[in-house]
Protein backbone atom coordinates (compact mmCIF):
# COMPACT_ATOMS: atom_id res chain seq x y z
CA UNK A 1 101.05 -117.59 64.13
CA UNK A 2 99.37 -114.77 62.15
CA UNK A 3 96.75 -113.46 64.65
CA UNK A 4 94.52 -111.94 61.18
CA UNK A 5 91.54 -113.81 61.07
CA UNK A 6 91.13 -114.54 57.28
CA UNK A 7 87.91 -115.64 55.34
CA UNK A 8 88.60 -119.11 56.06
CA UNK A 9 88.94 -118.78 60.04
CA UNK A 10 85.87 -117.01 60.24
CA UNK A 11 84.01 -119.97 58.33
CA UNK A 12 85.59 -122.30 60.36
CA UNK A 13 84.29 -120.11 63.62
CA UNK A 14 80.69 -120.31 62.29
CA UNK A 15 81.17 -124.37 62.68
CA UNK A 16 82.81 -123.51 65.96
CA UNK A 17 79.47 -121.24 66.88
CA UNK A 18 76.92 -124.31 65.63
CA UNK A 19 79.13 -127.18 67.59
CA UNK A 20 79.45 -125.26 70.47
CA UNK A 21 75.69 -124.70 70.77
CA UNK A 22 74.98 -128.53 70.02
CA UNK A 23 78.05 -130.19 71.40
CA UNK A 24 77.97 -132.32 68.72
CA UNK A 25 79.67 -132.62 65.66
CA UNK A 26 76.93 -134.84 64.35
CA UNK A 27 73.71 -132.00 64.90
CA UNK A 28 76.35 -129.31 63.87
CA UNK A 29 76.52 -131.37 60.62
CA UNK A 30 72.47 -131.44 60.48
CA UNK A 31 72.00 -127.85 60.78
CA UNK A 32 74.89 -126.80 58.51
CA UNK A 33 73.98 -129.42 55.59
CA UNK A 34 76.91 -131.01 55.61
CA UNK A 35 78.95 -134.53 56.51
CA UNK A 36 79.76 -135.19 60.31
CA UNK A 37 83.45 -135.62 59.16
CA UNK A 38 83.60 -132.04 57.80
CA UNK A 39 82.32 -130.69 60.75
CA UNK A 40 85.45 -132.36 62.64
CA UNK A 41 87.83 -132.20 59.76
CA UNK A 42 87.20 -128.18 59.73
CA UNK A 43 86.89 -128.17 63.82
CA UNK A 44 90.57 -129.42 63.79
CA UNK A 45 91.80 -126.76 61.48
CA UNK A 46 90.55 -124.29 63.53
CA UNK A 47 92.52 -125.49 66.37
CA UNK A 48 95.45 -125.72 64.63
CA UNK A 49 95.26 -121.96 63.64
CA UNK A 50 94.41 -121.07 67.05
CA UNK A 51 96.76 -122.94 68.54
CA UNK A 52 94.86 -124.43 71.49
CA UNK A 53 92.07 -127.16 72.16
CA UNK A 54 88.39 -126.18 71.64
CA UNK A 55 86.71 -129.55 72.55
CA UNK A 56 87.41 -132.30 74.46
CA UNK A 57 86.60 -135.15 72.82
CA UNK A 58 84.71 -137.88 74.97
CA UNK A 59 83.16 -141.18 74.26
CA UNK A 60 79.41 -140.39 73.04
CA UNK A 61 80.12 -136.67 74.20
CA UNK A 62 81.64 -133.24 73.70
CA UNK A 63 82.94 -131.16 76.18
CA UNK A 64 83.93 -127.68 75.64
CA UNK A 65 87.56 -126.98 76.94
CA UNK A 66 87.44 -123.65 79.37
CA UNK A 67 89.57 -122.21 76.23
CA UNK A 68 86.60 -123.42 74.01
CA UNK A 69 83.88 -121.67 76.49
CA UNK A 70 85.34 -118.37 76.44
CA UNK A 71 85.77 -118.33 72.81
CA UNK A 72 82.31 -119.71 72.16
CA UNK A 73 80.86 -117.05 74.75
CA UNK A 74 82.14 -114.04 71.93
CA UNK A 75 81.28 -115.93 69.04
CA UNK A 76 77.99 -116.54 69.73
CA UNK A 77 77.41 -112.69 71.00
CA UNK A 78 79.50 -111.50 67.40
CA UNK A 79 76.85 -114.03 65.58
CA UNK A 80 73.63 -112.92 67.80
CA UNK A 81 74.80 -108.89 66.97
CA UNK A 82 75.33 -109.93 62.92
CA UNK A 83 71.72 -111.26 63.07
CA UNK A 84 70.37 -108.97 64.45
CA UNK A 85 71.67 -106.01 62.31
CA UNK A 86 70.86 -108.20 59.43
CA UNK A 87 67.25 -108.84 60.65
CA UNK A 88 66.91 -104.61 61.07
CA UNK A 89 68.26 -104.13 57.80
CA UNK A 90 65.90 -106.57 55.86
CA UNK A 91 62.92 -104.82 57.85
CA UNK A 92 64.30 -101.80 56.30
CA UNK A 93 64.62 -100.67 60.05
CA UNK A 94 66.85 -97.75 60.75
CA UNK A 95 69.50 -97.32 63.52
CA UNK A 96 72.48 -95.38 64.69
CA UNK A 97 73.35 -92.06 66.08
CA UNK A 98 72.35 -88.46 64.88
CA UNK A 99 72.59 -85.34 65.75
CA UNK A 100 70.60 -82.67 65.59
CA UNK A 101 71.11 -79.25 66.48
CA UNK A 102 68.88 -76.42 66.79
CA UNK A 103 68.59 -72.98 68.62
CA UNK A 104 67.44 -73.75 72.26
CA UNK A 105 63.90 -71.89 72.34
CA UNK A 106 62.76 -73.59 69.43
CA UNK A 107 64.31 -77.16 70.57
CA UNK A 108 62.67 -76.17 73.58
CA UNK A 109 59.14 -75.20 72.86
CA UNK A 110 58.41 -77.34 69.09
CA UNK A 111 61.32 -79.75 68.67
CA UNK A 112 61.04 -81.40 72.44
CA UNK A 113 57.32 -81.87 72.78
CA UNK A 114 57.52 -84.09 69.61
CA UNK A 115 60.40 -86.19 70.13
CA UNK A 116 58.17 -88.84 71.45
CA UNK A 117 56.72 -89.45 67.98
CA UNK A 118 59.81 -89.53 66.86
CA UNK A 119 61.20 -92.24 68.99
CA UNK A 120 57.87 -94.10 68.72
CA UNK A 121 58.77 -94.26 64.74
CA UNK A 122 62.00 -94.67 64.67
CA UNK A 123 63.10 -96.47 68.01
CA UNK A 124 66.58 -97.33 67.03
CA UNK A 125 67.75 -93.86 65.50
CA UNK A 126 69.62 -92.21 69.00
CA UNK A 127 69.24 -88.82 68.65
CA UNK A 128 71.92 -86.23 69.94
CA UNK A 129 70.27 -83.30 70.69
CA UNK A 130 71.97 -79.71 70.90
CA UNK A 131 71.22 -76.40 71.33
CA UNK A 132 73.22 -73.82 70.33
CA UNK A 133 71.95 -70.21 70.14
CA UNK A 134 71.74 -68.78 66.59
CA UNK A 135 74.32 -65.87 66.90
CA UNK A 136 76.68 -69.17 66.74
CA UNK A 137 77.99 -69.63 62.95
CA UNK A 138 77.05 -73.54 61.90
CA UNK A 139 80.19 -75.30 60.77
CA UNK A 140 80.36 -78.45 58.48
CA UNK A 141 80.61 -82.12 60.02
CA UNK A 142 79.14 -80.95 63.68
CA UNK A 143 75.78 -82.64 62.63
CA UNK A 144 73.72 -84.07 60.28
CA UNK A 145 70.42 -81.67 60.77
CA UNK A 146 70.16 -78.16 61.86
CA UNK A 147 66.86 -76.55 62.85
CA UNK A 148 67.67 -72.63 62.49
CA UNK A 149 66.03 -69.58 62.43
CA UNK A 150 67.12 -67.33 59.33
CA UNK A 151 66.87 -65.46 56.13
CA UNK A 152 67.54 -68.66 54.46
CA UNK A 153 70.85 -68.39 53.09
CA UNK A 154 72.99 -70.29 53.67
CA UNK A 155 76.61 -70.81 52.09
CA UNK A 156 78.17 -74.37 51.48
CA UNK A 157 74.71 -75.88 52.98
CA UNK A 158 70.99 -76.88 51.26
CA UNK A 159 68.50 -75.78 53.62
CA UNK A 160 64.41 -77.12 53.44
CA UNK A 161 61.91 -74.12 54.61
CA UNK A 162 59.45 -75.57 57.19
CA UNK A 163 57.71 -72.17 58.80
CA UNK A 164 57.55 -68.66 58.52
CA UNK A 165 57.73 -66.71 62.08
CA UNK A 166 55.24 -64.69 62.88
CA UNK A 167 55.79 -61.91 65.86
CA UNK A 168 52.77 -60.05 67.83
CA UNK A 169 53.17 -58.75 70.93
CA UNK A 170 51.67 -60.81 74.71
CA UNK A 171 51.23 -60.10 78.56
CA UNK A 172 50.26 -61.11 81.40
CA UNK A 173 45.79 -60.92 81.42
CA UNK A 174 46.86 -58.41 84.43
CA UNK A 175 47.88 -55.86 82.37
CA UNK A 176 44.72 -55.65 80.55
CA UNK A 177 43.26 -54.10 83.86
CA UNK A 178 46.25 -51.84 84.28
CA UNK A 179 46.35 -47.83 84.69
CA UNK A 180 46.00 -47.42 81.87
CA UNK A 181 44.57 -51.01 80.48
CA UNK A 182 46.55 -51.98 77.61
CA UNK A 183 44.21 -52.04 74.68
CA UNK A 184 46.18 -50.35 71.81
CA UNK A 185 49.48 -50.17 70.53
CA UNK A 186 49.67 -46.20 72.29
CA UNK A 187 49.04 -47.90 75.72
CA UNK A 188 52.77 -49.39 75.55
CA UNK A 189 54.30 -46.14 76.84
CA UNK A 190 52.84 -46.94 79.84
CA UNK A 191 54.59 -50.03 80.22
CA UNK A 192 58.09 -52.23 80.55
CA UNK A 193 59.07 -53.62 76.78
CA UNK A 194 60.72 -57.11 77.55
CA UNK A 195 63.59 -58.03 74.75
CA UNK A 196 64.55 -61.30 73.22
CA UNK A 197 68.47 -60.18 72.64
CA UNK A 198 68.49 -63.65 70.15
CA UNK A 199 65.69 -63.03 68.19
CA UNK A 200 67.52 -64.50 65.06
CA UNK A 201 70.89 -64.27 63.76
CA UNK A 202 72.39 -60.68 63.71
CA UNK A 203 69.59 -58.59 65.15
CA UNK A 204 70.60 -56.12 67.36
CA UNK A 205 68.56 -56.19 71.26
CA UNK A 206 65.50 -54.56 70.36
CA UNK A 207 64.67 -56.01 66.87
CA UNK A 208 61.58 -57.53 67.30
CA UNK A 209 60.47 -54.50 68.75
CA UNK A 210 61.56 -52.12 66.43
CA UNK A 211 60.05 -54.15 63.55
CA UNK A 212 56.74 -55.16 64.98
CA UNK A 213 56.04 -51.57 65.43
CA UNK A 214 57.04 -50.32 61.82
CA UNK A 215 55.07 -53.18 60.62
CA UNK A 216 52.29 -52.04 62.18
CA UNK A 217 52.53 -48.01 61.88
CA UNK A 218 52.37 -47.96 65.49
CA UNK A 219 53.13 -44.37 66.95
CA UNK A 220 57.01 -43.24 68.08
CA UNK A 221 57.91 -45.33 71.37
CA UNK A 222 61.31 -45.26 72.72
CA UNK A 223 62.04 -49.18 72.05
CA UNK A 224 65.57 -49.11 73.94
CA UNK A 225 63.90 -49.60 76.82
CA UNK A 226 62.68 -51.92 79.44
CA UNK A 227 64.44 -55.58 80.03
CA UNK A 228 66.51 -57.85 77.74
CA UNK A 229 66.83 -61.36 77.92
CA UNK A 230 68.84 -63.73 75.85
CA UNK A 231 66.30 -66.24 75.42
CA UNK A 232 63.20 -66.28 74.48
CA UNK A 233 61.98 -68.71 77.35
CA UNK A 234 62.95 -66.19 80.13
CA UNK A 235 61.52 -63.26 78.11
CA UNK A 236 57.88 -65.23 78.35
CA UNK A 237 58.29 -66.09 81.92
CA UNK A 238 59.04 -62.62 82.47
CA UNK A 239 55.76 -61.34 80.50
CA UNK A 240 53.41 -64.34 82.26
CA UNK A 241 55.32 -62.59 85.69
CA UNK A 242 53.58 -59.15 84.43
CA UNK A 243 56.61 -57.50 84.60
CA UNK A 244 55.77 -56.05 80.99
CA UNK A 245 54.76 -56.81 77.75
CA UNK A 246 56.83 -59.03 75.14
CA UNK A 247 56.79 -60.07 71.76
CA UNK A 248 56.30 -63.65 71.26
CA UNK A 249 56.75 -65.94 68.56
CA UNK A 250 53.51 -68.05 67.01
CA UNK A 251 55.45 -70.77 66.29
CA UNK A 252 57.10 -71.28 69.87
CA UNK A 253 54.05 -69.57 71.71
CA UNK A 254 50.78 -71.96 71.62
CA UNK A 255 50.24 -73.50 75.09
CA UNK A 256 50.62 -70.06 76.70
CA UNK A 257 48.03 -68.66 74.97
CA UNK A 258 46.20 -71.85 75.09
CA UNK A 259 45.56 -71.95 78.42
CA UNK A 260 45.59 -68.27 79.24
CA UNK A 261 48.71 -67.12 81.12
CA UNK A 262 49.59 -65.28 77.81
CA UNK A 263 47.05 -63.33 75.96
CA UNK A 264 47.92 -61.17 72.57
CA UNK A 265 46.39 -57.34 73.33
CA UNK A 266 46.02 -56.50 69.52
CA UNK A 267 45.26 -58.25 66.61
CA UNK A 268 47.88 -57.16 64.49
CA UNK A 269 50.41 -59.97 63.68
CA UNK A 270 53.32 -59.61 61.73
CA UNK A 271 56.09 -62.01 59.94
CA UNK A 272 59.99 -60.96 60.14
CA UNK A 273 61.33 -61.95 57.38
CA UNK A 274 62.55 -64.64 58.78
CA UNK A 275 61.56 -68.78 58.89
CA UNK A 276 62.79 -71.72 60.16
CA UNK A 277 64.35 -74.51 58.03
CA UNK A 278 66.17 -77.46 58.21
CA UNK A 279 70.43 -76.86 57.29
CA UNK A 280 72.21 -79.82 55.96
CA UNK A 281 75.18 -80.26 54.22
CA UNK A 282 75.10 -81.36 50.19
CA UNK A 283 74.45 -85.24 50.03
CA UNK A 284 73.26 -85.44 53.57
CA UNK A 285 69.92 -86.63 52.75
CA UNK A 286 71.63 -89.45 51.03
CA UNK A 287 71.77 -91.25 54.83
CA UNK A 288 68.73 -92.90 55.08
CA UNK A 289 68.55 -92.04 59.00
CA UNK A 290 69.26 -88.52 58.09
CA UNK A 291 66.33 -88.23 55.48
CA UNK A 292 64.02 -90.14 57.20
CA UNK A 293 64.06 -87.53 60.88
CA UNK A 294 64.22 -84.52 57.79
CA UNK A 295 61.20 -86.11 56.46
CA UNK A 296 59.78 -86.62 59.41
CA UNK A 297 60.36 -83.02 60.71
CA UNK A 298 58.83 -81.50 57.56
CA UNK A 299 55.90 -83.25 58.16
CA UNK A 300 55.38 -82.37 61.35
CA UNK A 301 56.04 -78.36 60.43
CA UNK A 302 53.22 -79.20 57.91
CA UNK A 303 50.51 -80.40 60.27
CA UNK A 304 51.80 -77.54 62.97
CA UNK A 305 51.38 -74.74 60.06
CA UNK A 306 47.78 -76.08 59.19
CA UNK A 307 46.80 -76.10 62.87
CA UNK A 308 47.81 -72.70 63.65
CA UNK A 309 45.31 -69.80 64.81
């Protein structure tokens, strides 16, 4: 016998599925608006394509043969799964994996705190989550939705600008009441300079560094100095340690300064060059799932930018 299951079987299955549930021809007939003998007739094709008994058949009663049970045990799971896809999809409800990829300090410090909204929203989109760092080129069909830090171009991909960063230098509120206390940009001779080596993609160790201070005019300092970290987490932990004075990102940055174990010595703030976006390859956004956690991610970048010191 041909094992394919054609369009026929599978209608004779769903009057499998009904009798089963019922054992009875004469309900199954009820439910599926049609004649107790059709219910049998098509019953006793179905065996004869399978091969093997699905019912006994006993005065005033049906009894499933153990063949039967098993059989009706995945058919009524298969139909339960159908429905239940079909109810989602009627609700408009969205589900199924995707991933999203992002560089780890800003996956980290923005993208993690929020997830909960996310999931709240959409409860049956899984997410899979990965951070790479940015120095790490992004290649075509290993996600759906990048979150990356860069000049914004980017070949063979659309990107959607959410923030521009903005750098300014923090420390430890110990370092304020240093010898000498740190109160202008001249004062940072007199202390460590703590590096993000992963600043964005392609700087060199000491870019943020280098720029900050010919943003702001600052005086000559020797920049190649101090401690480098490659990423940005450590090189906070390392300023809210007081072992120097780092620049830190406004975007990634809040709660620190928030609650004081960060403060920013001067006032002068400065943007890179650089923003965030989201990367995704042409026709992406034509996945519902896809554009609804894009949408949803732009909006959140929205209400973060208006909030923002």
């Amino acid at each position: 016998m041909n094992q394919t299951l054609n369009g026929q079987t599978h209608a004779w299955l769903k009057v499998f599925a009904v009798s089963a549930r019922h054992l009875s021809f004469t309900l199954a007939a009820e439910e599926l608006h049609v004649t107790t003998g059709a219910v049998s007739q098509q019953i006793k094709q179905l065996e004869e394509r399978l091969g093997f008994k699905l019912f006994l058949r006993r005065p005033r009663q049906l009894e499933l043969t153990d063949e039967g049970r098993r059989l009706a045990r995945v058919v009524d799971d298969a139909y339960q799964t159908v429905g239940q896809e079909v109810r989602r999809l009627r609700s408009g409800v969205m589900s199924g994996v995707l991933r999203l990829r992002s560089v780890p300090s800003f996956l980290l410090k923005w993208v993690m705190p929020r997830l909960p909204r996310l999931q709240a929203r959409f409860p049956d989109i899984e997410l899979r989550v990965i951070a790479e760092d940015s120095n790490l080129p992004l290649r075509d069909g290993d996600f759906e939705l990048a979150l990356d830090l860069n000049d914004g171009h980017y070949p063979r991909f659309h990107i959607t600008p959410l923030m521009d960063e903005v750098i300014f230098p923090v420390c430890a509120p110990s370092l304020m009441r240093g010898k000498p206390p740190l109160r202008r940009p001249a004062d940072l001779a007199w202390y460590p300079l703590l590096h993000d080596v992963t600043a964005w993609r392609g700087s060199h160790d000491h870019a943020e560094w280098e720029h900050y201070l010919q943003a702001i005019d600052a005086p000559n300092h020797n920049v190649r100095r101090g401690y480098t970290f490659n990423r940005n987490q450590l090189t906070m932990e390392a300023a809210i340690n007081g072992m120097g004075v780092a620049i830190a990102r406004q975007t990634l940055i809040t709660n620190e300064l928030k609650t004081g174990v960060l403060i920013a010595p001067f006032t002068q703030r400065v943007t890179t060059g650089k923003r965030y976006g989201i990367v995704h390859s042409p026709g992406a956004l034509d996945d519902r799932r896809v554009r609804a956690v894009h949408d949803w991610i732009v909006e959140e970048a929205r209400r973060a930018v208006t909030s923002e010191p």
